[in-house]
Protein backbone atom coordinates (compact mmCIF):
# COMPACT_ATOMS: atom_id res chain seq x y z
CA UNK A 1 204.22 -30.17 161.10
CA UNK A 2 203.71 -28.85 157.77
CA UNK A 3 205.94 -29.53 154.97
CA UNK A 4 205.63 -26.19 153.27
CA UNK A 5 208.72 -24.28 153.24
CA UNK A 6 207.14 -21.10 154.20
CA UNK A 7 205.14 -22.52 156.97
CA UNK A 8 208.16 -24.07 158.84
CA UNK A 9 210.28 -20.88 158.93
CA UNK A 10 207.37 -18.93 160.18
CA UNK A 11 207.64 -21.78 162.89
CA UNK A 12 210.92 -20.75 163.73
CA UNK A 13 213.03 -23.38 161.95
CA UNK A 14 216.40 -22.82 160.35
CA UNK A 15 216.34 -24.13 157.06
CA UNK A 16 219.53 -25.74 154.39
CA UNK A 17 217.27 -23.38 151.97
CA UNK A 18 214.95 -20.48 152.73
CA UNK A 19 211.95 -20.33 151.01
CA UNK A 20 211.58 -17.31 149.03
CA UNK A 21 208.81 -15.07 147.33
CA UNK A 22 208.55 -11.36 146.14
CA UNK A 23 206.30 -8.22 147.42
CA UNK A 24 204.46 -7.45 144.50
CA UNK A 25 205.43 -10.76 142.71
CA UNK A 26 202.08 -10.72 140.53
CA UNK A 27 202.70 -7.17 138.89
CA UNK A 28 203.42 -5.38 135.35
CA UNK A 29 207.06 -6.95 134.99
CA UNK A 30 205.41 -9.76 133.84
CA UNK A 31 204.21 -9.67 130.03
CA UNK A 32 200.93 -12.60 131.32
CA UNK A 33 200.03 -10.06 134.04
CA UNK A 34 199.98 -7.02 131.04
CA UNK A 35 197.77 -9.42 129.15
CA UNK A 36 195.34 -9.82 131.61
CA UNK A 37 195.26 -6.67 133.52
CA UNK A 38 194.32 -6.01 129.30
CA UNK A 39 191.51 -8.39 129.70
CA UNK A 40 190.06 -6.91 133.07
CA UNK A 41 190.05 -3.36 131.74
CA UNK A 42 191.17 -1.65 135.26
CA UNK A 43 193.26 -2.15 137.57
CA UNK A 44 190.20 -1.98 140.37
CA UNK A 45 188.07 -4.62 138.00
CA UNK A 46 191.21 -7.36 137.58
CA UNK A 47 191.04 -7.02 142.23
CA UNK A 48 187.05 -7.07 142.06
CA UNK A 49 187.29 -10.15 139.34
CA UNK A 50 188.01 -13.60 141.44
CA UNK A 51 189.04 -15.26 138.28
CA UNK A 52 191.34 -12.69 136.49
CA UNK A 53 192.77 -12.12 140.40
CA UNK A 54 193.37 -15.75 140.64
CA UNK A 55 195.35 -16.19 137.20
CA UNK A 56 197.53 -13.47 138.15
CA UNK A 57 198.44 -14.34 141.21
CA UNK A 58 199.25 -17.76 139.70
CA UNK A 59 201.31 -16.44 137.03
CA UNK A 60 204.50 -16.33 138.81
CA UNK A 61 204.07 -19.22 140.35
CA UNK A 62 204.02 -20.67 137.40
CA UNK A 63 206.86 -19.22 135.81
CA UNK A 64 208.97 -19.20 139.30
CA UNK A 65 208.03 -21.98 141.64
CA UNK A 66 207.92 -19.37 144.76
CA UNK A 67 207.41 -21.15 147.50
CA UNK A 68 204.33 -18.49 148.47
CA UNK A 69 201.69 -16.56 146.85
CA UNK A 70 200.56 -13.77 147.67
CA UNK A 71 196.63 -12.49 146.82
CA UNK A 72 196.24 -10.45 144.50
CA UNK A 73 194.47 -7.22 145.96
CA UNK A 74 195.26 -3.67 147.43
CA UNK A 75 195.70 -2.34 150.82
CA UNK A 76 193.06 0.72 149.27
CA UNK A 77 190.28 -2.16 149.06
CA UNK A 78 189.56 -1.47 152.92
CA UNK A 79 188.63 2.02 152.46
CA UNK A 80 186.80 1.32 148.95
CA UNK A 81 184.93 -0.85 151.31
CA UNK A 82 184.43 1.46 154.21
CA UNK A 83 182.41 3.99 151.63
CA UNK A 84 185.50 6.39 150.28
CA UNK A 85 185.43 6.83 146.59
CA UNK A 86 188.58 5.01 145.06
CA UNK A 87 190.10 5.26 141.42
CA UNK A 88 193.28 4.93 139.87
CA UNK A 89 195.39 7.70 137.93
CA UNK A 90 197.21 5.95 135.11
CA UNK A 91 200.91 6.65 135.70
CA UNK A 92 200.14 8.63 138.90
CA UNK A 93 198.62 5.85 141.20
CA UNK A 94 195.51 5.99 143.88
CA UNK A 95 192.86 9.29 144.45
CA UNK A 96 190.85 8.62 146.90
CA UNK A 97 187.75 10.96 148.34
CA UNK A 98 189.22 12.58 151.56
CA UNK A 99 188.69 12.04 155.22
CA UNK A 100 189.20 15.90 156.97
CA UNK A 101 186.37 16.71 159.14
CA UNK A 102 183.74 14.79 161.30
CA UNK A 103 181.38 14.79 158.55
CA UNK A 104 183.48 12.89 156.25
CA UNK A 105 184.18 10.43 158.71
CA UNK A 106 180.87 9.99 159.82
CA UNK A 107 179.80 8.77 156.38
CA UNK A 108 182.03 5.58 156.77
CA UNK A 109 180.80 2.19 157.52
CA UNK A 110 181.79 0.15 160.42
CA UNK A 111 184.51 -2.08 160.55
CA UNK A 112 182.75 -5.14 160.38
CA UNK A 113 180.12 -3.63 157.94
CA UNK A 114 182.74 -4.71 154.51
CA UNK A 115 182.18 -8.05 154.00
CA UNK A 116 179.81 -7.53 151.05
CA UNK A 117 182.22 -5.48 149.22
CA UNK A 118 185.23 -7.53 149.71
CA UNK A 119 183.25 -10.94 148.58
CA UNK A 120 184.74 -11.01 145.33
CA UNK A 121 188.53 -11.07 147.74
CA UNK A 122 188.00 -14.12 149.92
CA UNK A 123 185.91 -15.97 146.17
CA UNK A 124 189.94 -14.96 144.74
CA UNK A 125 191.37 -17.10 148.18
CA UNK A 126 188.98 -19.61 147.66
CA UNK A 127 190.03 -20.43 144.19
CA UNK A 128 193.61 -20.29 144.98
CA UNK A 129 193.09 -22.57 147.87
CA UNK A 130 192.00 -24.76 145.11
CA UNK A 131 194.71 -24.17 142.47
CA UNK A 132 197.92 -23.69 143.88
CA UNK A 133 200.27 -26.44 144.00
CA UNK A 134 200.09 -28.43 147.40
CA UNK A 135 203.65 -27.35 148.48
CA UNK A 136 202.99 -23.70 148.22
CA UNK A 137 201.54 -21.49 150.46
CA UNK A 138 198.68 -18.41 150.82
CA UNK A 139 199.48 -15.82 151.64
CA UNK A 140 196.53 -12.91 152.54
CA UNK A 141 197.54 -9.40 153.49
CA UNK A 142 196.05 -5.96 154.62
CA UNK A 143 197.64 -2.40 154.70
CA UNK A 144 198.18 -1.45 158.66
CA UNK A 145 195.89 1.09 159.74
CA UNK A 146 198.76 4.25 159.63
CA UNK A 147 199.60 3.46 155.85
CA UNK A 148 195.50 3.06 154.80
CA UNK A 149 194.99 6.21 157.25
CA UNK A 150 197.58 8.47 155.63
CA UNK A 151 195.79 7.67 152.10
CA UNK A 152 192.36 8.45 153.31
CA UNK A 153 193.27 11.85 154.92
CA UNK A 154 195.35 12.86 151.84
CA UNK A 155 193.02 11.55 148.81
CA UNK A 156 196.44 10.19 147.44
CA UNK A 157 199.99 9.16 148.06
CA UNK A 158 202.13 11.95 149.48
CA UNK A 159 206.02 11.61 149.57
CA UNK A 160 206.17 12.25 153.70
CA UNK A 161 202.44 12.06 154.94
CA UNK A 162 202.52 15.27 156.21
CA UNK A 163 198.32 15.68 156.02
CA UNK A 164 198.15 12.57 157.99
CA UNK A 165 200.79 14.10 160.56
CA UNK A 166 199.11 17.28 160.34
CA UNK A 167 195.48 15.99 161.41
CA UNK A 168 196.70 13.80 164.08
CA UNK A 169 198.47 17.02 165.71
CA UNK A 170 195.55 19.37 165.11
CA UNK A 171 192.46 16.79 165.65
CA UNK A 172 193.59 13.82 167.66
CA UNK A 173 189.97 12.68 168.33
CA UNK A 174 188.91 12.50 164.36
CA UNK A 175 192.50 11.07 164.03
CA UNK A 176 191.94 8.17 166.53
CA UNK A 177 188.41 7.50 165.47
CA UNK A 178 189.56 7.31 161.96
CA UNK A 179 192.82 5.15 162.92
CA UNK A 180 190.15 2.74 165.16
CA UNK A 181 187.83 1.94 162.37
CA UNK A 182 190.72 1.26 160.44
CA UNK A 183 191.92 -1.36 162.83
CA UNK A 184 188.86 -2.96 163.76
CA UNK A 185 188.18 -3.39 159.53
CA UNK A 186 191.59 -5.16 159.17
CA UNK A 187 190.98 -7.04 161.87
CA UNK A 188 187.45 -8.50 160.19
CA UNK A 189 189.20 -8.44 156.72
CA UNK A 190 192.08 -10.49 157.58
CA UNK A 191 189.94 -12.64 159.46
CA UNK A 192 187.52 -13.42 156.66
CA UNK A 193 190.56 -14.29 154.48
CA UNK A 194 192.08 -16.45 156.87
CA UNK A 195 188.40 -18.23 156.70
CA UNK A 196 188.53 -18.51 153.03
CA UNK A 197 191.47 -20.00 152.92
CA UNK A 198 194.84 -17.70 153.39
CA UNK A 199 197.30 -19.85 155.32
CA UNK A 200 199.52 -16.70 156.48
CA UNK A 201 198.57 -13.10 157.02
CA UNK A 202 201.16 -10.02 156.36
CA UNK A 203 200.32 -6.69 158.10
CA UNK A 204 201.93 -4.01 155.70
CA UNK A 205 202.78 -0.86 157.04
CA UNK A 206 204.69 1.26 154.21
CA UNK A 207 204.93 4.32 155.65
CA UNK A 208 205.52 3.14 159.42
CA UNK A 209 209.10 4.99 158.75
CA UNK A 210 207.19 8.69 159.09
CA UNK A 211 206.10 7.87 162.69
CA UNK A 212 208.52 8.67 165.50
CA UNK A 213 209.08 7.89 169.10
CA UNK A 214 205.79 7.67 170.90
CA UNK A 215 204.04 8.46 167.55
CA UNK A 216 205.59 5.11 166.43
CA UNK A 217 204.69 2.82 169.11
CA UNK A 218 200.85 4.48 169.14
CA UNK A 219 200.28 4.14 165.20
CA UNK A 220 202.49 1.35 164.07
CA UNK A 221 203.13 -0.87 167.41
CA UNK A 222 200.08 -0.78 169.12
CA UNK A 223 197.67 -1.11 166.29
CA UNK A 224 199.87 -4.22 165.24
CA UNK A 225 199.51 -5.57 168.65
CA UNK A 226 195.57 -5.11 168.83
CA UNK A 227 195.24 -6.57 164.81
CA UNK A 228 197.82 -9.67 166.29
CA UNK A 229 196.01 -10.01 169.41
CA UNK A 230 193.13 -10.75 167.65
CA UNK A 231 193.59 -12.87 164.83
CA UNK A 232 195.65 -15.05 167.31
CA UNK A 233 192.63 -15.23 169.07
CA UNK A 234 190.07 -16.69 166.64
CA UNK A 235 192.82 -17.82 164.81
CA UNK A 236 196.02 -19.22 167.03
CA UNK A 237 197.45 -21.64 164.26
CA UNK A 238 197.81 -19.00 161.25
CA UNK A 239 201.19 -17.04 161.28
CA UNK A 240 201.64 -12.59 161.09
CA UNK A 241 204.24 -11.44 159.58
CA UNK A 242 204.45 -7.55 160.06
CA UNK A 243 206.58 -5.06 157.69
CA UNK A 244 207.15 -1.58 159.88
CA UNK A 245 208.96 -0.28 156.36
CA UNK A 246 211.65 1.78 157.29
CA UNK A 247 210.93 1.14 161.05
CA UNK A 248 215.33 1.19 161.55
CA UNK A 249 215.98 0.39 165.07
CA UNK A 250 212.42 -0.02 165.93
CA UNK A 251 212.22 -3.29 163.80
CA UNK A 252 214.44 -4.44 167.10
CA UNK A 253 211.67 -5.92 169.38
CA UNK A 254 208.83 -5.78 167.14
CA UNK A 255 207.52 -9.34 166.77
CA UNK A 256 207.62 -9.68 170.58
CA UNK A 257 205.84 -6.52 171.84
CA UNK A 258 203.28 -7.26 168.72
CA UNK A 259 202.77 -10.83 168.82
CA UNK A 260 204.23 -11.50 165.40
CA UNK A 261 205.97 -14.51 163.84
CA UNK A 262 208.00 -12.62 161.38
CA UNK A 263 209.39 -9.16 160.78
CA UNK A 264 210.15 -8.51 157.19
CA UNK A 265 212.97 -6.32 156.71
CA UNK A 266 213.30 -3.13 154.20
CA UNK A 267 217.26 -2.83 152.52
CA UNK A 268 217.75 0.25 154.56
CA UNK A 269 218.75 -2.17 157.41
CA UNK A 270 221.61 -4.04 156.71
CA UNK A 271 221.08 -8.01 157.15
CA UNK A 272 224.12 -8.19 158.94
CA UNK A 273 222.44 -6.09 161.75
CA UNK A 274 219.22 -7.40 161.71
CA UNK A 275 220.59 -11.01 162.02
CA UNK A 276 222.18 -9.76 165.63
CA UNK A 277 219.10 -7.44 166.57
CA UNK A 278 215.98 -9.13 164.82
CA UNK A 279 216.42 -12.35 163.89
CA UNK A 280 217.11 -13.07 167.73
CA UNK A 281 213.54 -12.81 168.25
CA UNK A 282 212.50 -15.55 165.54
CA UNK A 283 212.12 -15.29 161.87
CA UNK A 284 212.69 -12.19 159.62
CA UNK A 285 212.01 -11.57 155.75
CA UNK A 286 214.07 -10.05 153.64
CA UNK A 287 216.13 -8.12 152.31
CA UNK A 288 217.41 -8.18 148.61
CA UNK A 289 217.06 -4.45 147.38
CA UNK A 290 214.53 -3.92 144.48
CA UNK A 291 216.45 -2.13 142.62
CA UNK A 292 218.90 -5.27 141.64
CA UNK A 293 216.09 -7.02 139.97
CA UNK A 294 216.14 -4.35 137.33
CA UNK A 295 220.51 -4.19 137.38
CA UNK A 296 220.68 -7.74 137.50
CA UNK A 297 224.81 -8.91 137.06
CA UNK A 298 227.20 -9.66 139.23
CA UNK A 299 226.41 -7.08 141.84
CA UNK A 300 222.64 -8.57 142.46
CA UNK A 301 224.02 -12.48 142.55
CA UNK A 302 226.65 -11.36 145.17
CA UNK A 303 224.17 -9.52 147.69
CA UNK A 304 222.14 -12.36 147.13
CA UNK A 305 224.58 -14.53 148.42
CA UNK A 306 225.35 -12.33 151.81
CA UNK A 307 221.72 -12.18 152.55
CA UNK A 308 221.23 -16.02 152.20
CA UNK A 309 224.34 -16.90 154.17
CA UNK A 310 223.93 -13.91 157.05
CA UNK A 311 220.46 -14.47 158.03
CA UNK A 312 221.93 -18.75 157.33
CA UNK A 313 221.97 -19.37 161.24
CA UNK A 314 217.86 -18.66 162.11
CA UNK A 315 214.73 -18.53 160.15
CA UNK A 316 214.48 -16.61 157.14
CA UNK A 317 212.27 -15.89 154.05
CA UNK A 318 214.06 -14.98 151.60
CA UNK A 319 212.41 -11.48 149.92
CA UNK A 320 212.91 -7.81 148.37
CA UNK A 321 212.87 -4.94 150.58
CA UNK A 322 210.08 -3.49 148.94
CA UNK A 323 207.94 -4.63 146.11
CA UNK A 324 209.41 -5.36 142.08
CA UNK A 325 209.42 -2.45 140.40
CA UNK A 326 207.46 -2.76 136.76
CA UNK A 327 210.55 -2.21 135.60
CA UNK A 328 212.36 -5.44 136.19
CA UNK A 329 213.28 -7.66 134.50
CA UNK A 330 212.04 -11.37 134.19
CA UNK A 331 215.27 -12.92 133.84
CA UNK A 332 217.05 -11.24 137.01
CA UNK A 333 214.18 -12.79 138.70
CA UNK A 334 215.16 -16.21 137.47
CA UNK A 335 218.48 -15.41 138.77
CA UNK A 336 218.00 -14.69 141.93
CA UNK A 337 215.83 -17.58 142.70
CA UNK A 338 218.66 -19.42 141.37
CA UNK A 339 221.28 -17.83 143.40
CA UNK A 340 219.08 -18.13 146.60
CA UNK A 341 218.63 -22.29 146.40
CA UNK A 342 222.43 -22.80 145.13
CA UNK A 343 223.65 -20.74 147.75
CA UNK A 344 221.79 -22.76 150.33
């Protein structure tokens, strides 16, 4: 069995001391990431750049000790690879060219056809496989085919997906199409990372909270269940972990209908409930709100404490519900890490 922290709660063991690591860990809170997002020029030339991507997704394992880390990438590299036109707004985030009628999708490559963009992605795994310290583990990661999808249709972010929503109700064949390329390319990305070296695979679905009843289980369940399916197939010894974001009572059931080994939790559930409803299906991730990592005080060291001692009896990774804002700061990171291992 492997002696990595991270690795044995995935297995489903209950640990003195949960292992811990932040969404968006490698990120502008951190003065060495400034410096060499600096260096790379872009934001799409530091993911495109093996060593720069490396170096920051070392930094805070460095500064830290996490017990994982994550690559550094983004979920948009799937459709930069599938042929859309991807830049970033500074201050406003992702454009992207837009997927709206046949034509545009009929432009796209296949699913498997990405490889050759994405080289410069598994080179990053690769040298991290290299350079991390022995007891900490890789961690690869794709956006779920919903979140990606509602990008592509829009050309950006949009606050409740409605042009996603909208082409699924008015042109459920383009929508399908669209959502099946999406799923068979995650399915040959994460694969290809797991071959270069990613020890763990995390399916995140961001805006999985938009989709409702039946929408929910055929966009968010079922696509997690075919991506699963899959990678457990070529690839039965690597753990999921799947993040429905704001999935609420749907989170209850998830890894079993989907096949994954851990549900990571957003702080809209609280851990209390998810230790009776989720964590009696195996191992969950979670939940420390963002937002206290930018508060810091008393307040952030005494929800850390609840979290580590509810989800105490069962697995558990100890995470955010959602990625570090840039606005953090360093220090509150220090002291939650703290707070999490003298808890324990």
């Amino acid at each position: 069995m492997s002696e990595k922290l991270l690795m044995r709660a995935l297995g489903g063991e209950t640990l003195d001391v949960p292992p811990i690591w932040m969404m968006r860990q490698a990120g502008r809170y951190l003065p060495e990431y400034r410096a060499t997002r600096a260096e790379a020029g872009d934001f799409l030339s530091l993911c495109y750049n093996p060593d720069l991507a490396a170096e920051v997704t070392l930094q805070p394992i460095r500064r830290y000790g996490f017990d994982a880390a994550i690559l550094f990438a983004d979920i948009l590299l799937i459709p930069d690879a599938l042929g859309s036109d991807l830049w970033f707004v500074t201050g406003e985030g992702p454009r992207l060219s837009t997927i709206e009628t046949e034509d545009d999708f009929a432009a796209l490559k296949r699913g498997d056809d990405i490889h050759g963009h994405l080289a410069p992605v598994y080179e990053t795994l690769r040298i991290l496989s290299r350079e991390l310290p022995e007891e900490t583990t890789l961690i690869g990661f794709a956006g779920m085919p919903w979140t990606v999808a509602t990008y592509m249709i829009a050309g950006r972010g949009t606050p409740d997906q409605a042009p996603a929503h909208a082409l699924k109700a008015e042109n459920p064949t383009l929508f399908n199409a669209l959502m099946d390329r999406l799923t068979d390319a995650t399915i040959a990305y994460l694969s290809a990372q797991i071959e270069a070296g990613a020890e763990v695979v995390k399916l995140f679905d961001s805006w999985a909270g938009s989709l409702k009843g039946q929408d929910f289980d055929d966009y968010a369940l079922a696509p997690a269940k075919r991506i699963v399916s899959a990678l457990k197939a070529k690839h039965p010894d690597v753990p999921i972990i799947a993040f429905p974001r704001e999935g609420g009572d749907r989170y209850v059931g998830f890894a079993k209908a989907t096949g994954a080994d851990c549900v990571a939790l957003d702080n809209s559930v609280d851990a209390a409930w998810a230790a009776q409803h989720v964590q009696s299906d195996g191992c969950v991730q979670g939940n420390l709100a963002s937002s206290h990592m930018v508060t810091g005080g008393d307040d952030m060291v005494r929800e850390t404490r609840e979290i580590v001692e509810v989800f105490s009896k069962g697995p558990h990774i100890f995470n955010l519900g959602h990625g570090i804002t840039p606005d953090a700061d360093p220090e509150n990171v220090q002291l939650m890490i703290d707070t999490v291992r003298s808890t324990s």
